[in-house]
N, C-alpha and C. Protein backbone atom coordinates (compact mmCIF):
# COMPACT_ATOMS: atom_id res chain seq x y z
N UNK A 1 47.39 101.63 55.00
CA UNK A 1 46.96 101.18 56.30
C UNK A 1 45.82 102.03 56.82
N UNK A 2 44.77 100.97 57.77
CA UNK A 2 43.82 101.89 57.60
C UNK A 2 44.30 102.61 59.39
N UNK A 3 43.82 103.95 59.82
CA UNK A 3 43.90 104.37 60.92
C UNK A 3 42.95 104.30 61.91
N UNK A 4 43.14 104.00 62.95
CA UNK A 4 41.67 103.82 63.80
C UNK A 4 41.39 105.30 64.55
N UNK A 5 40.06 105.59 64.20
CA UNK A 5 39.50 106.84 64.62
C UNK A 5 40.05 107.83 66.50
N UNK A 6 40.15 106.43 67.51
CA UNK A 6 40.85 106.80 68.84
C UNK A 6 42.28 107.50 68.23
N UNK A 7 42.52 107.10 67.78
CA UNK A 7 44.69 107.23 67.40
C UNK A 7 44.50 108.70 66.68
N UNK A 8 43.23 109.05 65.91
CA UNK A 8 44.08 110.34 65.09
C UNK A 8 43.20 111.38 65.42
N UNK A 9 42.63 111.64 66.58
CA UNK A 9 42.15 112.22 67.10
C UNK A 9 42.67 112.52 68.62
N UNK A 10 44.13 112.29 68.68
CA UNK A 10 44.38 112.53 70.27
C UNK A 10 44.51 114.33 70.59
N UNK A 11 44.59 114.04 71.87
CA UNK A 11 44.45 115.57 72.41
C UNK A 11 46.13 115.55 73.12
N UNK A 12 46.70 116.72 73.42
CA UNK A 12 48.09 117.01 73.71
C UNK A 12 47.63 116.42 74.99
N UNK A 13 48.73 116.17 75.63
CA UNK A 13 48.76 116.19 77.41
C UNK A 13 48.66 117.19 78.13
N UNK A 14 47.74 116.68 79.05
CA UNK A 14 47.42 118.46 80.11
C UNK A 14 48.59 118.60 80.76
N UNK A 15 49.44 119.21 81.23
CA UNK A 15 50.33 119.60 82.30
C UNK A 15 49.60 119.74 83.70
N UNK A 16 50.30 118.94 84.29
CA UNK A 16 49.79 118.95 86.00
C UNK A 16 50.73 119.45 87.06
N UNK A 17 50.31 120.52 87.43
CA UNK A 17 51.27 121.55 88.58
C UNK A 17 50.88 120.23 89.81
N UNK A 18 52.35 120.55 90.74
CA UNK A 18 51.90 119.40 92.04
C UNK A 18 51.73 120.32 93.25
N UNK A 19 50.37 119.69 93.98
CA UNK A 19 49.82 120.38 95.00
C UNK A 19 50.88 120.92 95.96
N UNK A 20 50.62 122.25 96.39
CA UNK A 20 51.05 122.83 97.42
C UNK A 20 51.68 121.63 98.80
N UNK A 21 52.73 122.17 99.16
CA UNK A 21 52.89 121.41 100.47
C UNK A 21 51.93 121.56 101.91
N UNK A 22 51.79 121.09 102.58
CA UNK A 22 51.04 120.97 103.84
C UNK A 22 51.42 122.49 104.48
N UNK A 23 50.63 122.71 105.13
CA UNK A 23 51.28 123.93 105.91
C UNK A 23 51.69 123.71 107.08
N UNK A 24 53.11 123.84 107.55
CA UNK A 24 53.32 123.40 108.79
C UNK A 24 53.69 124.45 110.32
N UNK A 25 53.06 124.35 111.46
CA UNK A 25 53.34 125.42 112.14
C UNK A 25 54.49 126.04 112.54
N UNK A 26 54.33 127.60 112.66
CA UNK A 26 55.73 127.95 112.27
C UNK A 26 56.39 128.26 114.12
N UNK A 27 57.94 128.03 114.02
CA UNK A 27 58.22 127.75 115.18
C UNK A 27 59.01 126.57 115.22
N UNK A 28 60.25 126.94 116.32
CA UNK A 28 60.69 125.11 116.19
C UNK A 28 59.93 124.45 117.14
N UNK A 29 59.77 122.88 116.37
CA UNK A 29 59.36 121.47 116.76
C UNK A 29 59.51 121.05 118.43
N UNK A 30 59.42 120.38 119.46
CA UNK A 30 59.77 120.05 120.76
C UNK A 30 60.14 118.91 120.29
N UNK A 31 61.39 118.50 120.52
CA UNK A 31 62.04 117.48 120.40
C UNK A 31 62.48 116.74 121.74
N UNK A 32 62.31 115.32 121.27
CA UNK A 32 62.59 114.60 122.61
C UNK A 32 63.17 113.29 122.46
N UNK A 33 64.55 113.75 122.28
CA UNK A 33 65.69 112.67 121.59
C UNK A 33 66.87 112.57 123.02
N UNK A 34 66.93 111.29 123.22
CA UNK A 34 67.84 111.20 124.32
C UNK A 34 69.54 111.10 122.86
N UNK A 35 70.35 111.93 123.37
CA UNK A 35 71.65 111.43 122.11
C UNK A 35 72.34 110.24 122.95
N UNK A 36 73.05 109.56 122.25
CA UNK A 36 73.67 108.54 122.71
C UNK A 36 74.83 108.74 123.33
N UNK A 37 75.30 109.72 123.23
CA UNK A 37 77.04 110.31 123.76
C UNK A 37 76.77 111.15 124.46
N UNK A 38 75.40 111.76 125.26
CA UNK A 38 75.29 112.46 125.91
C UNK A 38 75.88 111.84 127.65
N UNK A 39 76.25 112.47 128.21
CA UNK A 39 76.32 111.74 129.96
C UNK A 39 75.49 112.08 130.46
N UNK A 40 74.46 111.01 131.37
CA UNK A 40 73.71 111.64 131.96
C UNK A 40 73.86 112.37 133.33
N UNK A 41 73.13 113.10 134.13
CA UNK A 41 73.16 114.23 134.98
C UNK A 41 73.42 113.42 136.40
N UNK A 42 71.88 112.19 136.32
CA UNK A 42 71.90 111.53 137.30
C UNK A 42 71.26 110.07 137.45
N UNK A 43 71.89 109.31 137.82
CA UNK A 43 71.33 107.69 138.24
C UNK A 43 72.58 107.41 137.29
N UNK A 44 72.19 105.97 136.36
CA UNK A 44 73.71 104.83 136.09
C UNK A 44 72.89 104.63 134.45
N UNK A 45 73.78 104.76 133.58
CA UNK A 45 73.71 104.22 132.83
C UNK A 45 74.56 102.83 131.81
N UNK A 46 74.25 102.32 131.08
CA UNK A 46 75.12 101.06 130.66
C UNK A 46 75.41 101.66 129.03
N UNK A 47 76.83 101.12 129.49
CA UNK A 47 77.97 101.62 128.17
C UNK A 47 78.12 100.57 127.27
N UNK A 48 77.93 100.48 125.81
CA UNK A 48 78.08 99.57 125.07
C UNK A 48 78.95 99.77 124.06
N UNK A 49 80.30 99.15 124.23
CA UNK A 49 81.46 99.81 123.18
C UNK A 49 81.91 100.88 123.30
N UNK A 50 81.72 101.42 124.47
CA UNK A 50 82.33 102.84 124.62
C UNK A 50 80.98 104.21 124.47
N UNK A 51 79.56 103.62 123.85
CA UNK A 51 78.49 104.49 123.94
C UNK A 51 77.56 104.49 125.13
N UNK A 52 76.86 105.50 125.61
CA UNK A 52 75.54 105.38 126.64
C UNK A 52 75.05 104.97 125.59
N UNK A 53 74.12 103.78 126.19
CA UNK A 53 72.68 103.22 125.76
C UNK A 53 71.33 103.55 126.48
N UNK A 54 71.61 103.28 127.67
CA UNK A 54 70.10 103.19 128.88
C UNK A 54 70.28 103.64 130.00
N UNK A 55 69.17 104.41 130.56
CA UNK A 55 69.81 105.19 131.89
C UNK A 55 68.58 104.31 132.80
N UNK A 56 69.47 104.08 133.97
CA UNK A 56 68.32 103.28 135.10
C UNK A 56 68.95 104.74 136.30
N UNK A 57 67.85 104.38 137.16
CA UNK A 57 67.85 105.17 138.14
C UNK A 57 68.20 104.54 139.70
N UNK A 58 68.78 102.73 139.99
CA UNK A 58 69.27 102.57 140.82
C UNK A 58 70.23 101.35 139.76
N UNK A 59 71.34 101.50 140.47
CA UNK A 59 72.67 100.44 140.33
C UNK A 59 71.71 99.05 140.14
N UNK A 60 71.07 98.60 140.64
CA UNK A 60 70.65 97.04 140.87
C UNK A 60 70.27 96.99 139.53
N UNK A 61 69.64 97.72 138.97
CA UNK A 61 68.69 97.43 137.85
C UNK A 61 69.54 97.71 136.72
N UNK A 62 70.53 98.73 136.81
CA UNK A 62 71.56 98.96 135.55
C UNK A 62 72.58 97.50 135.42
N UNK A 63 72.59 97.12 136.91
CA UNK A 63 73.91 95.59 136.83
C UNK A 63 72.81 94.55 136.45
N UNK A 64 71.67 94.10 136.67
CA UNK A 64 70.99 93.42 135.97
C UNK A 64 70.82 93.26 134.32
N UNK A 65 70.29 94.55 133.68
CA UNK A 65 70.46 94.29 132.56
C UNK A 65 71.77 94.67 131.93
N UNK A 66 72.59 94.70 132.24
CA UNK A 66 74.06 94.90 131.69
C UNK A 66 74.84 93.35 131.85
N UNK A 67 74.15 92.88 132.86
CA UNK A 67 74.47 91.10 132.98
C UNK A 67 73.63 90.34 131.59
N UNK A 68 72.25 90.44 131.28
CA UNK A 68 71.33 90.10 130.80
C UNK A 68 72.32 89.98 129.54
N UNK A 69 72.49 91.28 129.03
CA UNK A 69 73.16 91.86 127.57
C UNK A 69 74.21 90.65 127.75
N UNK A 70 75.29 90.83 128.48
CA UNK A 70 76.49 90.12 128.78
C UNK A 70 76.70 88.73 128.15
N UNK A 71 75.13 88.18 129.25
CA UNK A 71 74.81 86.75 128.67
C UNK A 71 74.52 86.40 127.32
N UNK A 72 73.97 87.51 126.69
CA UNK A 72 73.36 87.07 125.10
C UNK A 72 74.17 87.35 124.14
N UNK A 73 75.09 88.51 124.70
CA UNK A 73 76.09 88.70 123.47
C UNK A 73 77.45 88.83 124.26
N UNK A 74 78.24 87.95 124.62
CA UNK A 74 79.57 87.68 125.26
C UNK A 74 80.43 88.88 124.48
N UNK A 75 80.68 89.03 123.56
CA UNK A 75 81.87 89.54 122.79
C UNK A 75 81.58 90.93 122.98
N UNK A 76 80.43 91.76 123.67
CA UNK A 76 80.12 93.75 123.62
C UNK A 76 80.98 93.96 125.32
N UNK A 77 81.71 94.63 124.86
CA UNK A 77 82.02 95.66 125.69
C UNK A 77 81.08 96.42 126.60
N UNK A 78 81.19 95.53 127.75
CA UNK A 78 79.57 96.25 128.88
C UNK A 78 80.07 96.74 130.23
N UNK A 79 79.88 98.31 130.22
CA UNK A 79 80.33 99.02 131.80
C UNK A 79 78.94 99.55 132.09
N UNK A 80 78.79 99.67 133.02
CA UNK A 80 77.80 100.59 134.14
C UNK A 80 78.68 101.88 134.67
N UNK A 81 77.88 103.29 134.08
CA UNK A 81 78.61 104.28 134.44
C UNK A 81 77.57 105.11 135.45
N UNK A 82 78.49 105.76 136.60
CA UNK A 82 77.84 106.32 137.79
C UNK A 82 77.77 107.96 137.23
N UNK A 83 76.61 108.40 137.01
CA UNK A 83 76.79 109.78 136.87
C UNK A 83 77.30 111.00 138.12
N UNK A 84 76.83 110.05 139.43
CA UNK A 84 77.45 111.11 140.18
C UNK A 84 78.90 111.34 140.52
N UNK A 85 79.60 110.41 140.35
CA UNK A 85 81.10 110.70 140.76
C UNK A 85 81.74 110.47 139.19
N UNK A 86 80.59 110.30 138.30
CA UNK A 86 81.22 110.31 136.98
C UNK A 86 81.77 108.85 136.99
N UNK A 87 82.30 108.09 136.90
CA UNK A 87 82.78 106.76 136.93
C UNK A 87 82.16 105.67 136.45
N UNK A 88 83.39 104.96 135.73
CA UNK A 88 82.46 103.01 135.25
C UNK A 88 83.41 102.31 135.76
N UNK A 89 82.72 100.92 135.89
CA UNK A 89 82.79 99.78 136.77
C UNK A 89 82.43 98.96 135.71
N UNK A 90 83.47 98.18 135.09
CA UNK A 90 82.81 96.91 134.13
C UNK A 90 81.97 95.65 135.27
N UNK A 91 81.09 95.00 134.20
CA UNK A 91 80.87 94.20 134.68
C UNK A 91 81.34 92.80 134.78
């Protein structure tokens, strides 16, 4: 068989080191994560299944969209909780 000149002339494989990582500044990050099981301090938030979801800052607007939710998904578990006396009020 005849050999073709590309084929018996190969070269080994180069080895390729992988670039350095980014350098990142040192120090912790500012993070700005509301947690979901946190209670908040102050105004009303709406409870879904037993979790905080959304914090409003007057009652009208927390019983609005906690109605909204209500309407679109009948079957969730929906309270409005008062941070100042601590307390929920289903809707």
């Amino acid at each position: 068989m005849k050999q073709n000149s590309a084929t018996s002339s190969r070269r080994p494989l180069e080895r390729v080191t992988p670039a350095e990582p980014a350098a990142t500044p040192q120090g912790p990050q500012p993070r700005n994560i509301q947690r979901a099981e946190a209670v908040p301090a102050r105004g009303f938030a709406i409870m879904v299944d037993g979790c905080m979801k959304t914090n409003y800052d007057d009652e009208a607007a927390a019983k609005k969209a906690a109605t909204d939710l209500m309407s679109r998904f009948p079957k969730l578990h929906v309270q409005i909780f008062d941070a100042a006396p601590k307390t929920r009020s289903k809707v």
